[in-house]
C-alpha atoms as a PDB file:
ATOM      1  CA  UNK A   1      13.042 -12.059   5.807  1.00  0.00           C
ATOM      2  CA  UNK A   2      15.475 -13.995   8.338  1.00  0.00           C
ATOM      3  CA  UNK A   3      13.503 -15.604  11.069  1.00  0.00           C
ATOM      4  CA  UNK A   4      14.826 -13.194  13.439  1.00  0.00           C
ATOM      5  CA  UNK A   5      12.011 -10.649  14.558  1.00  0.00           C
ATOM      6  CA  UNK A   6      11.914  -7.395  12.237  1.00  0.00           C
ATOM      7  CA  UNK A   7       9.903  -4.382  13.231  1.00  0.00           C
ATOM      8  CA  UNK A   8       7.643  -3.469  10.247  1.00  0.00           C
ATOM      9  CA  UNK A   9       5.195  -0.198   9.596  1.00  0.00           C
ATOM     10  CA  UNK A  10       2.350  -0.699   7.745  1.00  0.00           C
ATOM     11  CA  UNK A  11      -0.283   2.049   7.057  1.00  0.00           C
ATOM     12  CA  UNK A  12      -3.713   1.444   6.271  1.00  0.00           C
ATOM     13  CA  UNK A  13      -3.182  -1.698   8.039  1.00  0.00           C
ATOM     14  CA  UNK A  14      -7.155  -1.586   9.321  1.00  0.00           C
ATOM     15  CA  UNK A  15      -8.728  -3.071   6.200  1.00  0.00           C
ATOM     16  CA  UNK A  16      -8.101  -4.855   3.006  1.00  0.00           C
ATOM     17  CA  UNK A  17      -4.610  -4.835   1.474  1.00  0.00           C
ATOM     18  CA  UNK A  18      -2.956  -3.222   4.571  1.00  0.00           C
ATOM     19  CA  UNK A  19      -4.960  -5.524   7.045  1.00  0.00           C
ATOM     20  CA  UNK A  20      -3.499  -9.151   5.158  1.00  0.00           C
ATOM     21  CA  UNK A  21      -0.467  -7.516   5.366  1.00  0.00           C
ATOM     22  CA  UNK A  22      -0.195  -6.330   8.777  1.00  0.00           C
ATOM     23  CA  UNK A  23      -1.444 -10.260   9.532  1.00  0.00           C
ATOM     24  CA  UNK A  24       1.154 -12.026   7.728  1.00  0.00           C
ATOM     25  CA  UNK A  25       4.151 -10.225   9.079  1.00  0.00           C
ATOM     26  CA  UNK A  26       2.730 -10.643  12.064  1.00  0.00           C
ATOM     27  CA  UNK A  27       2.218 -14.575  11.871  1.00  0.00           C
ATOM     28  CA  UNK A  28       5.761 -14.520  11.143  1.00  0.00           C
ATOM     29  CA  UNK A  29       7.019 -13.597  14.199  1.00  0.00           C
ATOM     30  CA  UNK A  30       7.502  -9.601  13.179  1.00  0.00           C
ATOM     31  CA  UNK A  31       6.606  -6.722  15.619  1.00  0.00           C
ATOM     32  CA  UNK A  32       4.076  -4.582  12.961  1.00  0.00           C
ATOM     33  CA  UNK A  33       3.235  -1.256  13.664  1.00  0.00           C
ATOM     34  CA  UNK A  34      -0.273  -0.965  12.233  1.00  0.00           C
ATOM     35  CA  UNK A  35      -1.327   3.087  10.932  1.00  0.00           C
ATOM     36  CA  UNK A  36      -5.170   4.119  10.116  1.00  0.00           C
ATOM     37  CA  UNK A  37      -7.380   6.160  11.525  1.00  0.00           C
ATOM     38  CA  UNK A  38     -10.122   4.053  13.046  1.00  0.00           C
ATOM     39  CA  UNK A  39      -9.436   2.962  16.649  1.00  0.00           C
ATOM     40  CA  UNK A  40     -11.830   0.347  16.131  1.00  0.00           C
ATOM     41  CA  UNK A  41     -10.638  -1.693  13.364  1.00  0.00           C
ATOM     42  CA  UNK A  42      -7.145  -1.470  14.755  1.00  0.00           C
ATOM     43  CA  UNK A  43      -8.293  -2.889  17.972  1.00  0.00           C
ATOM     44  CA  UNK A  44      -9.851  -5.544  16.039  1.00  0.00           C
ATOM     45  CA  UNK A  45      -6.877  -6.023  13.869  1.00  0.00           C
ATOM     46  CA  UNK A  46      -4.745  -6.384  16.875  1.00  0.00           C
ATOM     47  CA  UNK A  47      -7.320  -8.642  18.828  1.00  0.00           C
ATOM     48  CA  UNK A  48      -6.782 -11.164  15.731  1.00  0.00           C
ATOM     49  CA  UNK A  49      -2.898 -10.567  15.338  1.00  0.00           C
ATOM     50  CA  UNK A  50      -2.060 -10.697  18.783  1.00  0.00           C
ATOM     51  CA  UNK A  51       0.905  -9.325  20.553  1.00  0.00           C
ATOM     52  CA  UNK A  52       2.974  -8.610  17.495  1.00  0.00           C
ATOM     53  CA  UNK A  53       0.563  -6.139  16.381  1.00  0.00           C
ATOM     54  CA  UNK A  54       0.757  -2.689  17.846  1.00  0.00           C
ATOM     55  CA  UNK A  55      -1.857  -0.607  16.661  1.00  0.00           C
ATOM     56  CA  UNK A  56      -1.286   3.385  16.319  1.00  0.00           C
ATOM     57  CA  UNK A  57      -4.581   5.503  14.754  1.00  0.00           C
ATOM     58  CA  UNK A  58      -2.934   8.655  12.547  1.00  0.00           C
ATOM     59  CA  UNK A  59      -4.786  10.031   8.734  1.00  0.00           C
ATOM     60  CA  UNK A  60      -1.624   9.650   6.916  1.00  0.00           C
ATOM     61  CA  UNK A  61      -3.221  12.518   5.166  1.00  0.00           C
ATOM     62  CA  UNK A  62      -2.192  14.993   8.323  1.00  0.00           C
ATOM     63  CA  UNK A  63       1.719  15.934   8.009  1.00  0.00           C
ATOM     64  CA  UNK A  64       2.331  17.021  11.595  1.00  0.00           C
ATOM     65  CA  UNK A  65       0.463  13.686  12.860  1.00  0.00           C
ATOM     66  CA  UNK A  66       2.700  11.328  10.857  1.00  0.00           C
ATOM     67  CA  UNK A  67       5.883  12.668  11.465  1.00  0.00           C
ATOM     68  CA  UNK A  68       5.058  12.435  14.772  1.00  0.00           C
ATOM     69  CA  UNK A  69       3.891   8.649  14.716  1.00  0.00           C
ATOM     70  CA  UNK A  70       7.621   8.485  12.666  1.00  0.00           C
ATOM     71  CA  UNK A  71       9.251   9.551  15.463  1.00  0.00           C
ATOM     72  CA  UNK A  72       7.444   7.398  18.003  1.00  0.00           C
ATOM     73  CA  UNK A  73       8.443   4.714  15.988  1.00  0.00           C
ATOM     74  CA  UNK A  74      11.728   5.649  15.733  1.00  0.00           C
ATOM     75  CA  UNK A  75      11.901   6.407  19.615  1.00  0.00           C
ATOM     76  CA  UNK A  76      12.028   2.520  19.701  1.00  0.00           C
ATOM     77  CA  UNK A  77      13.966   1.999  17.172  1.00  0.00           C
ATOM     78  CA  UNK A  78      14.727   1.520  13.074  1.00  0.00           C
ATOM     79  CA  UNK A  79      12.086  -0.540  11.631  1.00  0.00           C
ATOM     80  CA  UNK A  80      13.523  -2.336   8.772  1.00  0.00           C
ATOM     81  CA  UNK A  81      10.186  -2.778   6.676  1.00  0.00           C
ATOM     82  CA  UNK A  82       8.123   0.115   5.727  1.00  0.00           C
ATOM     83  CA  UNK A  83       5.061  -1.182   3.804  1.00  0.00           C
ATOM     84  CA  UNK A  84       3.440   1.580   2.360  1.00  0.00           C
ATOM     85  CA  UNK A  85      -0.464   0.776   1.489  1.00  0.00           C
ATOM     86  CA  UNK A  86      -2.470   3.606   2.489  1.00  0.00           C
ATOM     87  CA  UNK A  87      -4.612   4.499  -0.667  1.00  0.00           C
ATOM     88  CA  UNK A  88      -7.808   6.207  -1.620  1.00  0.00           C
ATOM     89  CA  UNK A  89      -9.384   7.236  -4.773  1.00  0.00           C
ATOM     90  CA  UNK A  90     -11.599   9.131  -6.658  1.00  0.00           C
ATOM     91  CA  UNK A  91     -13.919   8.789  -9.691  1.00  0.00           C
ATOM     92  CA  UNK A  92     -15.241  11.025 -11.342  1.00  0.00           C
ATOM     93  CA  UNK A  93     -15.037  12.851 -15.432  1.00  0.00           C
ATOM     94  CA  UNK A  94     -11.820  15.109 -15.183  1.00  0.00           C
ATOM     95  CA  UNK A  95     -14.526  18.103 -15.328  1.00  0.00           C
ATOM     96  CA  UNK A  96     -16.272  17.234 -11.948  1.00  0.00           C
ATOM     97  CA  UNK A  97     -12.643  16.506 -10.571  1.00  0.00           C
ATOM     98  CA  UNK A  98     -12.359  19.356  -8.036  1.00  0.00           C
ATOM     99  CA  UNK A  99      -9.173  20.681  -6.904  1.00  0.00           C
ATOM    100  CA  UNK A 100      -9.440  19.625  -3.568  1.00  0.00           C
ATOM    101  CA  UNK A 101     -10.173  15.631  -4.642  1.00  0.00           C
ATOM    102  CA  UNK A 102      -7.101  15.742  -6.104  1.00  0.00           C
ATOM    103  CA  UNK A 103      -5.329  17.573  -3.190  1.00  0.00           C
ATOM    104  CA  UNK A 104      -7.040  14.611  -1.060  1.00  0.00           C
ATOM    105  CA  UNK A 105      -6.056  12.323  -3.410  1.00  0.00           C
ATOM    106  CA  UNK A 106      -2.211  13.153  -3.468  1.00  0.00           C
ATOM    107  CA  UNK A 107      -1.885  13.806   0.482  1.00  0.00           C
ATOM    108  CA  UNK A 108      -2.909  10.002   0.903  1.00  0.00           C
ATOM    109  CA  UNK A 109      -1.153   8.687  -2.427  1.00  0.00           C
ATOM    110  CA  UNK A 110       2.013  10.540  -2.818  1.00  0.00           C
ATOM    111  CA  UNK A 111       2.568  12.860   0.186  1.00  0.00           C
ATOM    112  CA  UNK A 112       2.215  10.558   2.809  1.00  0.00           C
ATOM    113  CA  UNK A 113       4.559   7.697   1.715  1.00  0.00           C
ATOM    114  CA  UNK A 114       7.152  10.433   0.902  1.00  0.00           C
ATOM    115  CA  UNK A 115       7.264  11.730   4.217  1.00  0.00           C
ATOM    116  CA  UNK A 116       7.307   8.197   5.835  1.00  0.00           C
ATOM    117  CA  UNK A 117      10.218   7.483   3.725  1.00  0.00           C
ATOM    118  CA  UNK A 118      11.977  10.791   4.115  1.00  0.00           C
ATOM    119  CA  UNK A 119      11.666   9.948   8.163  1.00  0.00           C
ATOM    120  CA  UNK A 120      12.158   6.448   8.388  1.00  0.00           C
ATOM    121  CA  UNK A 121      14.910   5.661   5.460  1.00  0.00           C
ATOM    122  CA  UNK A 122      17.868   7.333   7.346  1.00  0.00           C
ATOM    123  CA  UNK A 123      17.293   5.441   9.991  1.00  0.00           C
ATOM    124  CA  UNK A 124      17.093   2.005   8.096  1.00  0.00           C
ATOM    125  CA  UNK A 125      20.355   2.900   6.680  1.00  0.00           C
ATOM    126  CA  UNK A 126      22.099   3.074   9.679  1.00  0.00           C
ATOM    127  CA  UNK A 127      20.694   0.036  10.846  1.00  0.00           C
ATOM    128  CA  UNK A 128      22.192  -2.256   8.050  1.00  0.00           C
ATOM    129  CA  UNK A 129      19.448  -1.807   5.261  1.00  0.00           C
ATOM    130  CA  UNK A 130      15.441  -2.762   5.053  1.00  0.00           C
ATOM    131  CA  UNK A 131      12.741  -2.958   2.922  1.00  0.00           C
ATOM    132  CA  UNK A 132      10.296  -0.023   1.402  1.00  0.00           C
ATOM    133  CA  UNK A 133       7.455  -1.603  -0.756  1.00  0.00           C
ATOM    134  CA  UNK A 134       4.961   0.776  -1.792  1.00  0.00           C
ATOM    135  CA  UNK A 135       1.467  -0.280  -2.670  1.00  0.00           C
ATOM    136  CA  UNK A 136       0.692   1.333  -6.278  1.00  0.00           C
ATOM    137  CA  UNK A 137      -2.058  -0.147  -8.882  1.00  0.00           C
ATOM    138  CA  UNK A 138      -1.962  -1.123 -12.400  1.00  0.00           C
ATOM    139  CA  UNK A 139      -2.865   2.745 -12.673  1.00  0.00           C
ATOM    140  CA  UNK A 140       0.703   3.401 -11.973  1.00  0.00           C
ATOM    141  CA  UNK A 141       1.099   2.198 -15.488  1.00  0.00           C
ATOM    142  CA  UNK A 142      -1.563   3.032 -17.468  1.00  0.00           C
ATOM    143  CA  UNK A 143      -4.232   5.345 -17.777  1.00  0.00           C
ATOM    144  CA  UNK A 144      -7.945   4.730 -16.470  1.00  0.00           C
ATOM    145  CA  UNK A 145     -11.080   6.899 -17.364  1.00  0.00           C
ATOM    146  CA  UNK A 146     -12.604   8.403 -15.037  1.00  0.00           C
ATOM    147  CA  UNK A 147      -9.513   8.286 -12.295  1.00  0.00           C
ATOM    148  CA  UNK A 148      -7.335  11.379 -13.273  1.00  0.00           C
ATOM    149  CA  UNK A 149      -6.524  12.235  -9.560  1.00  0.00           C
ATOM    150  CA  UNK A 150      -5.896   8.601  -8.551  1.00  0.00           C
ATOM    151  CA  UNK A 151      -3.603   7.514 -12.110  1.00  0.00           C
ATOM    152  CA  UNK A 152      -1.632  10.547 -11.165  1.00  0.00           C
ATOM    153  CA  UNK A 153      -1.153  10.361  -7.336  1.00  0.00           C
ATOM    154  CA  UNK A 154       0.128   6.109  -8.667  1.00  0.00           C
ATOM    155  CA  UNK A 155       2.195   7.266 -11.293  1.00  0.00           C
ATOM    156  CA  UNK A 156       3.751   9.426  -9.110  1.00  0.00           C
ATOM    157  CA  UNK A 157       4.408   6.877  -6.478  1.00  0.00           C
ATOM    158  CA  UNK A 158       6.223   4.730  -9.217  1.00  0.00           C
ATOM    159  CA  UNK A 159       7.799   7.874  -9.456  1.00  0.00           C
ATOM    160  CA  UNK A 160       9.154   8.168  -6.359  1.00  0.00           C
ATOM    161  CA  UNK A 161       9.873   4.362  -5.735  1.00  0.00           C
ATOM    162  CA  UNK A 162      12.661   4.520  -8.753  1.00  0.00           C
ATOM    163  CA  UNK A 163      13.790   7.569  -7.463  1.00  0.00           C
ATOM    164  CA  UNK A 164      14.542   6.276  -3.879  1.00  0.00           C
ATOM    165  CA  UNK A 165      15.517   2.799  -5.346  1.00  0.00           C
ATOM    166  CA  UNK A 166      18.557   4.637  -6.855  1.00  0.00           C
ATOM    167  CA  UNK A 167      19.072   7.149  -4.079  1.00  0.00           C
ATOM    168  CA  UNK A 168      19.789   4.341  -1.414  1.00  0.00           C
ATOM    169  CA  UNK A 169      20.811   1.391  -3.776  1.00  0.00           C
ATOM    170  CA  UNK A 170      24.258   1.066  -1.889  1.00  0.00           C
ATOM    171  CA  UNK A 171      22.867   2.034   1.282  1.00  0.00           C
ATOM    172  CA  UNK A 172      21.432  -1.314   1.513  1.00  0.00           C
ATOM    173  CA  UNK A 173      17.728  -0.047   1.386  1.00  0.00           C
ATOM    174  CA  UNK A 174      15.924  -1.849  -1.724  1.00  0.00           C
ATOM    175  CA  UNK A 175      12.278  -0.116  -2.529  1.00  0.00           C
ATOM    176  CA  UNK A 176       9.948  -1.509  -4.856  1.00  0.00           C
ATOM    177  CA  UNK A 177       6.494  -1.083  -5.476  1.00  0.00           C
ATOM    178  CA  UNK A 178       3.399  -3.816  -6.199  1.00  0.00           C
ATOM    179  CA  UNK A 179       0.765  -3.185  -8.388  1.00  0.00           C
ATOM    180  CA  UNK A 180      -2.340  -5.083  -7.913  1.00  0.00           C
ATOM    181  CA  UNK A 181      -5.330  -5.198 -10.307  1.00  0.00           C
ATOM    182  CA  UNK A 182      -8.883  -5.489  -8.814  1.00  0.00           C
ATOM    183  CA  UNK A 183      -8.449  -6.779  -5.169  1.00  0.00           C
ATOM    184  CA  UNK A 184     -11.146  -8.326  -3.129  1.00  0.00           C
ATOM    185  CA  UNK A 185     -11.333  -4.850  -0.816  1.00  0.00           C
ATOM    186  CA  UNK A 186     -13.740  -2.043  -0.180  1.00  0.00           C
ATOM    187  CA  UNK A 187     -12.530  -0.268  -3.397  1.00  0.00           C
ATOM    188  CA  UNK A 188     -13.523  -3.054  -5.265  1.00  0.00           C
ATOM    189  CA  UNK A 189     -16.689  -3.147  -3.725  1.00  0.00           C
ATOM    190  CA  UNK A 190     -17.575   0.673  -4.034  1.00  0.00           C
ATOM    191  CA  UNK A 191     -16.258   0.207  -7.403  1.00  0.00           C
ATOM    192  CA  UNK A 192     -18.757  -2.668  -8.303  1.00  0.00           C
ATOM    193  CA  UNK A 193     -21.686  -0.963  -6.650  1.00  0.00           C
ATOM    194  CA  UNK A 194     -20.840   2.867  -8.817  1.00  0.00           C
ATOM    195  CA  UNK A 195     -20.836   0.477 -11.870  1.00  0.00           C
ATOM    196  CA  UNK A 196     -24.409  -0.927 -11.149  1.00  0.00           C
ATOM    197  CA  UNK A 197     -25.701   2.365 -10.214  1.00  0.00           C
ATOM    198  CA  UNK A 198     -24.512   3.875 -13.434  1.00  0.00           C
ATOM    199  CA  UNK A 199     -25.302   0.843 -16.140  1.00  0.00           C
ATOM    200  CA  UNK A 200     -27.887  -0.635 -14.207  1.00  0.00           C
ATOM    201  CA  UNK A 201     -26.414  -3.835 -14.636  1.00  0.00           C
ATOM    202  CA  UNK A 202     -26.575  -6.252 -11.309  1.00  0.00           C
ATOM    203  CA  UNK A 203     -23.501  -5.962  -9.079  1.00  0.00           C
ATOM    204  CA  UNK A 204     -22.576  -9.649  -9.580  1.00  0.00           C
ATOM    205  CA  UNK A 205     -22.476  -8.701 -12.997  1.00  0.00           C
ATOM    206  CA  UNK A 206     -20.196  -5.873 -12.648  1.00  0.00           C
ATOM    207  CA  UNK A 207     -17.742  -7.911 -10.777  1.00  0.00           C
ATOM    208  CA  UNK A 208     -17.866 -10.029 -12.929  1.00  0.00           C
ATOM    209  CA  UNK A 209     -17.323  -7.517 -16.124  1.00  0.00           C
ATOM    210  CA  UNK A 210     -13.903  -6.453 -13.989  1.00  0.00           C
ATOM    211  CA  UNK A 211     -12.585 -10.016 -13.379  1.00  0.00           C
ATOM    212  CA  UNK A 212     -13.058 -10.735 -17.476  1.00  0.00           C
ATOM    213  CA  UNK A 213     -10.356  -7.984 -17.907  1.00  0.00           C
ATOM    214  CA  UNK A 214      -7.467 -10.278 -16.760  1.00  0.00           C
ATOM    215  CA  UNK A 215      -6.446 -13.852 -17.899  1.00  0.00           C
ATOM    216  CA  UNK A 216      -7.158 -15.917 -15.184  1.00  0.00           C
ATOM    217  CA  UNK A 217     -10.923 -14.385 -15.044  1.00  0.00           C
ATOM    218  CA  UNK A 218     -10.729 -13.878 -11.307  1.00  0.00           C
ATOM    219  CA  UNK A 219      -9.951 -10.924  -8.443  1.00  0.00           C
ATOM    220  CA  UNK A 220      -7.065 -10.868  -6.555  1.00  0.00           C
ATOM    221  CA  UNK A 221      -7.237 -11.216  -2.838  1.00  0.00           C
ATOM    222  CA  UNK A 222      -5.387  -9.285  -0.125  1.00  0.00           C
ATOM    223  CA  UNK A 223      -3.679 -12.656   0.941  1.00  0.00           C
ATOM    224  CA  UNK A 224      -1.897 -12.921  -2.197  1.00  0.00           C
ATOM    225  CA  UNK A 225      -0.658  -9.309  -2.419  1.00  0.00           C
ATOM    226  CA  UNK A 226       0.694  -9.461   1.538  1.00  0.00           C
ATOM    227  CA  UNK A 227       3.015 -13.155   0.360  1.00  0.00           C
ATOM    228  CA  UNK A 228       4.490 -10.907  -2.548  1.00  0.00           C
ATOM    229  CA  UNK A 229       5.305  -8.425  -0.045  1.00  0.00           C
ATOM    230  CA  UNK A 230       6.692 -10.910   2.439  1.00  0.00           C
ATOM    231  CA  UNK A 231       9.093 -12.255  -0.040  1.00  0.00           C
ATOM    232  CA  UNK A 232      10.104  -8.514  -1.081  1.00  0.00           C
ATOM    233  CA  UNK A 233      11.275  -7.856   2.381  1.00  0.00           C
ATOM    234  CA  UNK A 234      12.681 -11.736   2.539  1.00  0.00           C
ATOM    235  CA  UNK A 235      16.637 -11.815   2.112  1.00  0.00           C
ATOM    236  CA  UNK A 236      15.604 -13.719  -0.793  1.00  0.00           C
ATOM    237  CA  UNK A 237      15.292 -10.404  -2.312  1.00  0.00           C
ATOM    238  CA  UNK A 238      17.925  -8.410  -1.321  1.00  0.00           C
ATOM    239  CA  UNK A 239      19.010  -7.661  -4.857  1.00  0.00           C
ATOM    240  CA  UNK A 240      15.609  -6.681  -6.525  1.00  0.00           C
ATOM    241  CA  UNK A 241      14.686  -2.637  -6.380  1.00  0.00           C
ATOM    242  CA  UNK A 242      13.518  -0.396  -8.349  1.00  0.00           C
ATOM    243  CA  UNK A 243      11.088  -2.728  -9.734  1.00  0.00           C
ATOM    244  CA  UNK A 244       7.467  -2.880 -10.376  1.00  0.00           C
ATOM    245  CA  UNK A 245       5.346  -6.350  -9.743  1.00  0.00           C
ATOM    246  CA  UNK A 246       2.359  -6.489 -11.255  1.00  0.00           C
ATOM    247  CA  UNK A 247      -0.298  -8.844  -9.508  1.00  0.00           C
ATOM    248  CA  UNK A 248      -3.336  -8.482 -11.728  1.00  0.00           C
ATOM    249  CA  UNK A 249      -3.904 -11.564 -12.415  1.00  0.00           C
ATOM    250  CA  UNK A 250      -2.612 -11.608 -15.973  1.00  0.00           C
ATOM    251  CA  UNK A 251      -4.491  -8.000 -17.363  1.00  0.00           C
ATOM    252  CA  UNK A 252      -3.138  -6.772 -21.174  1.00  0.00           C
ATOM    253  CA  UNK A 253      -1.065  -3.644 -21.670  1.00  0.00           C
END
């Protein structure tokens, strides 16, 4: 981005991925608008990003609430980053995956970034072009056992990032989407801790068994998926969308 202040939204900006990246835009110089639902952590978000940072508590999950937040956003006018992080998941075999997980799943996954987009995209548009990234997972491109509900609500986002990519390609709008592997966040650590409870293997060691499955050996941390996002809404790359970045630390297939 130019060093002239940008308003960005960021949802699930409270913890983990969405926090870092709420932070860095913010240390930039960039007006964020943070969405989660705890009041809490987005005071304490805002305490530690400053004035920049301008909390708003919504569940992405609730239609009439985030169209809503949309338009209060809009009432002041067209951001020209919409960083689209919210996530949650669900693990379980496909036969104890009940409907309503995967209704969950999608309302957080899918849903919710569509509508954001749908609202917020005009707008960007008319103000001279911006930024979508959406927040997928290297489930966006392959399968996972155990995570039917969440490797279709990411595939589906991938989905719907080429789709919009192409849709408002000369409308100045690029939208891309980053797939991280295991990130230092509380899905990795409810992930290590359901591993240990299941094997019975220590929970070092089952962090450790999901850092072996990339390259470098190692997790990602939030820090390093909120710079790939900064330079995705950088003018720097103004001619990149429609693209997937994987950050996973170097994982096969």
């Amino acid at each position: 981005m130019t060093t002239t202040s940008k308003t960005v939204v960021v949802t699930g900006a409270s913890r983990g991925i969405g926090r870092a990246v709420a932070l860095a835009f913010a240390k930039e110089g960039h007006d964020v608008w943070a969405l989660a639902r705890s009041k809490e952590s987005l005071e304490s978000l805002r305490q530690e990003g400053g004035e920049r940072i301008r909390p708003h508590a919504v569940d992405v999950a609730d239609e009439a609430a985030l169209v809503a937040a949309s338009q209060r956003i809009l009432a002041e006018g067209a951001p020209r980053v919409l960083v689209n992080n919210a996530g949650i998941t669900v693990s379980a075999p496909l036969t104890k995956t009940r409907t309503e997980d995967l209704a969950r799943v999608m309302a957080v996954n899918v849903t919710a970034p569509f509508l954001l987009c749908r609202e917020l995209m005009p707008a960007m548009a008319q103000a001279d072009g911006g930024r979508v990234i959406n927040i997928g997972s290297m489930a966006a491109v392959r399968g996972v056992k155990y995570t039917s509900a969440y490797c279709a609500s990411k595939h589906a986002l991938l989905g719907l990032t080429r789709a919009l990519a192409v849709e408002y390609a000369k409308k100045q709008v690029t939208v891309n989407i980053v797939n991280p592997g295991w990130v230092e966040t509380d899905m990795f650590a409810g992930a290590t801790s359901a591993i240990s409870a299941s094997t019975g293997r220590s929970v070092e060691q089952a962090r450790d068994a999901l850092a072996s499955m990339n390259a470098m050996g190692r997790i990602i941390t939030p820090e390093e998926v909120a710079a790939l996002c900064l330079f995705l809404a950088s003018d720097a790359a103004g001619g990149i969308t429609g693209t997937a970045y994987a950050i996973d630390g170097g994982e096969p297939g």
